[in-house]
Protein backbone atom coordinates (compact mmCIF):
# COMPACT_ATOMS: atom_id res chain seq x y z
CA UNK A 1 11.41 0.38 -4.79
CA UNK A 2 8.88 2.73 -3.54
CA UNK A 3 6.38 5.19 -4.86
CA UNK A 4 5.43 8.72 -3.16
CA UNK A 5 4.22 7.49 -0.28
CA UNK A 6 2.16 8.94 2.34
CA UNK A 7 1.99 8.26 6.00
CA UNK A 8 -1.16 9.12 7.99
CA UNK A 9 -2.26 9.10 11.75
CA UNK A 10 -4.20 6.50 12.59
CA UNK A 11 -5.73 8.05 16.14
CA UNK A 12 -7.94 5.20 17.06
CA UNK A 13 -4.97 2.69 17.70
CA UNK A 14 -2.48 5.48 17.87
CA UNK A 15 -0.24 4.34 15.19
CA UNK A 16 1.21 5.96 11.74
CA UNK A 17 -0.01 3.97 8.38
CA UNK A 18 2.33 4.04 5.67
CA UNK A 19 1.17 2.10 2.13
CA UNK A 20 3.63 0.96 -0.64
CA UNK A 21 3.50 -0.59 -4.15
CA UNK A 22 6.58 -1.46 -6.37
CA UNK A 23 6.80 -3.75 -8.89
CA UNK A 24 8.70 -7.20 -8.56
CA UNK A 25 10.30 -9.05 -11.10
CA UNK A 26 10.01 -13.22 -11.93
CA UNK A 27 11.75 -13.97 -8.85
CA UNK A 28 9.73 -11.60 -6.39
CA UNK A 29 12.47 -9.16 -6.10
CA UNK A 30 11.55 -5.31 -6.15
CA UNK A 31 12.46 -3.63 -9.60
CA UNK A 32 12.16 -0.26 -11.67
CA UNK A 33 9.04 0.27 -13.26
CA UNK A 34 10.77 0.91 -16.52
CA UNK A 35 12.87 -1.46 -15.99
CA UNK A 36 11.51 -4.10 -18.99
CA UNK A 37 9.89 -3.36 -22.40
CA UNK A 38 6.01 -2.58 -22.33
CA UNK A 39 3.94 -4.38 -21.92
CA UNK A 40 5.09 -4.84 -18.31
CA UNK A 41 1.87 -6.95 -17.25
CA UNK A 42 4.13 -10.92 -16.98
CA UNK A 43 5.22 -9.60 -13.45
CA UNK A 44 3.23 -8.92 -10.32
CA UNK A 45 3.08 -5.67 -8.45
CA UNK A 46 3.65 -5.82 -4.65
CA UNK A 47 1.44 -3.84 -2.06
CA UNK A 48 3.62 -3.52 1.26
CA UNK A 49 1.68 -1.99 4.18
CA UNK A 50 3.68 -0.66 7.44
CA UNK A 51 3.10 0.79 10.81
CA UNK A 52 5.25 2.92 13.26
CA UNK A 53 4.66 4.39 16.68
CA UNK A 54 5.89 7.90 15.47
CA UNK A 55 6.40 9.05 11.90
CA UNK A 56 10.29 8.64 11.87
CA UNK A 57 9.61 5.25 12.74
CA UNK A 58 11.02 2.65 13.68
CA UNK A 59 8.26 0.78 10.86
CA UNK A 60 7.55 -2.59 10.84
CA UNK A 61 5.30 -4.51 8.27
CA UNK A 62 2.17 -5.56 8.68
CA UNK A 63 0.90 -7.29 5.56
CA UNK A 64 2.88 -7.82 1.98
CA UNK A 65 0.81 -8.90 -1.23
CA UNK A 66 3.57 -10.15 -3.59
CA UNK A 67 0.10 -10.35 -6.46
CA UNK A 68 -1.35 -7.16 -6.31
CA UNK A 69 -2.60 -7.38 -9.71
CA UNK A 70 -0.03 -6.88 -13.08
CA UNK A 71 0.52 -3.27 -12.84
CA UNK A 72 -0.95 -2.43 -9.38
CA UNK A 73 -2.49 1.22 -8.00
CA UNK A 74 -0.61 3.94 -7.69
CA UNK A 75 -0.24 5.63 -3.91
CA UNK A 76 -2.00 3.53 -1.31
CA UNK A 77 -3.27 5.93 1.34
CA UNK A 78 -5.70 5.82 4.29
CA UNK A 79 -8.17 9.08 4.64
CA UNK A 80 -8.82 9.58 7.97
CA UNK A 81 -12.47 10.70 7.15
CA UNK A 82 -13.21 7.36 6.57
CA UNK A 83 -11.24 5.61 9.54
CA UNK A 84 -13.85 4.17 12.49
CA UNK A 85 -13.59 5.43 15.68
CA UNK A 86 -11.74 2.84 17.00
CA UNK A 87 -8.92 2.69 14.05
CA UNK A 88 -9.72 -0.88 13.39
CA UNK A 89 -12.13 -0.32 10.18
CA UNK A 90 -10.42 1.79 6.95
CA UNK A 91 -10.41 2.58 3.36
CA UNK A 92 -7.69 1.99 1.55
CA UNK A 93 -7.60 4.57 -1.94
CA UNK A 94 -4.94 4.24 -4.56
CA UNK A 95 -5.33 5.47 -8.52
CA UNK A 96 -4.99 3.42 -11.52
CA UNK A 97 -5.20 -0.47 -12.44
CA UNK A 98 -3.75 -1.28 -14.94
CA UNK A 99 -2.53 2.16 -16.20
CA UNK A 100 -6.04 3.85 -16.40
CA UNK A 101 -5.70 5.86 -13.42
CA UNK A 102 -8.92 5.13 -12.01
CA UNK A 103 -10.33 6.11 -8.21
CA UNK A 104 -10.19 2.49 -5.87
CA UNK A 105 -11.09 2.14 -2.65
CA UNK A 106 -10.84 -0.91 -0.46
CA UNK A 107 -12.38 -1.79 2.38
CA UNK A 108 -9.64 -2.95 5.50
CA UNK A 109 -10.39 -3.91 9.05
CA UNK A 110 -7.32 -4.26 10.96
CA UNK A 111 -6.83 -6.97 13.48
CA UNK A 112 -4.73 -5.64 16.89
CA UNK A 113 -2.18 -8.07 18.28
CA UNK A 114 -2.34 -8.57 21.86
């Protein structure tokens, strides 16, 4: 299950960033948001996270949050403007927690295999 996701160049390590949420169901298994009668809060959303070395992929995942808080944000994405130089330090924005659509922005700093 995915939302409208974005991908975005990340220049300083030179690879795409592509962020995810869906919502999971009692056994951790992706399922429509609409799926159950409101309120929907018993279940967990899931923040997946995923890089490629071009934007048609192949992607691989880099970090999965199977508690991203009961309802979750809506479209992780990483603004450039606010990547370091390097790539290694980001902001993370999505909109909304629990269904008031707010602005959030998280603080990342990536750590490079190898």
């Amino acid at each position: 299950m995915t939302g409208e996701d974005h991908i975005v160049y990340n220049a300083g390590i030179g690879r795409y960033l592509l962020g995810n949420y869906s919502f999971t169901n009692s056994l951790g298994q992706p399922r429509p948001y609409h799926q159950d009668p409101w309120p929907q809060s018993i279940y967990p959303s899931q923040l997946t996270l995923f890089e490629a070395p071009e934007p048609w992929g192949p992607w691989s995942l880099f970090h999965l949050d199977d508690n991203w808080g009961t309802v979750g944000d809506y479209q992780p994405n990483f603004p450039t403007k606010w990547m370091s130089s390097d790539g290694r330090t980001l902001v993370m924005v999505s909109s909304g927690s629990n269904e008031d659509y707010c602005f959030t922005s998280q603080r990342l700093h990536l750590e490079i295999a190898g």
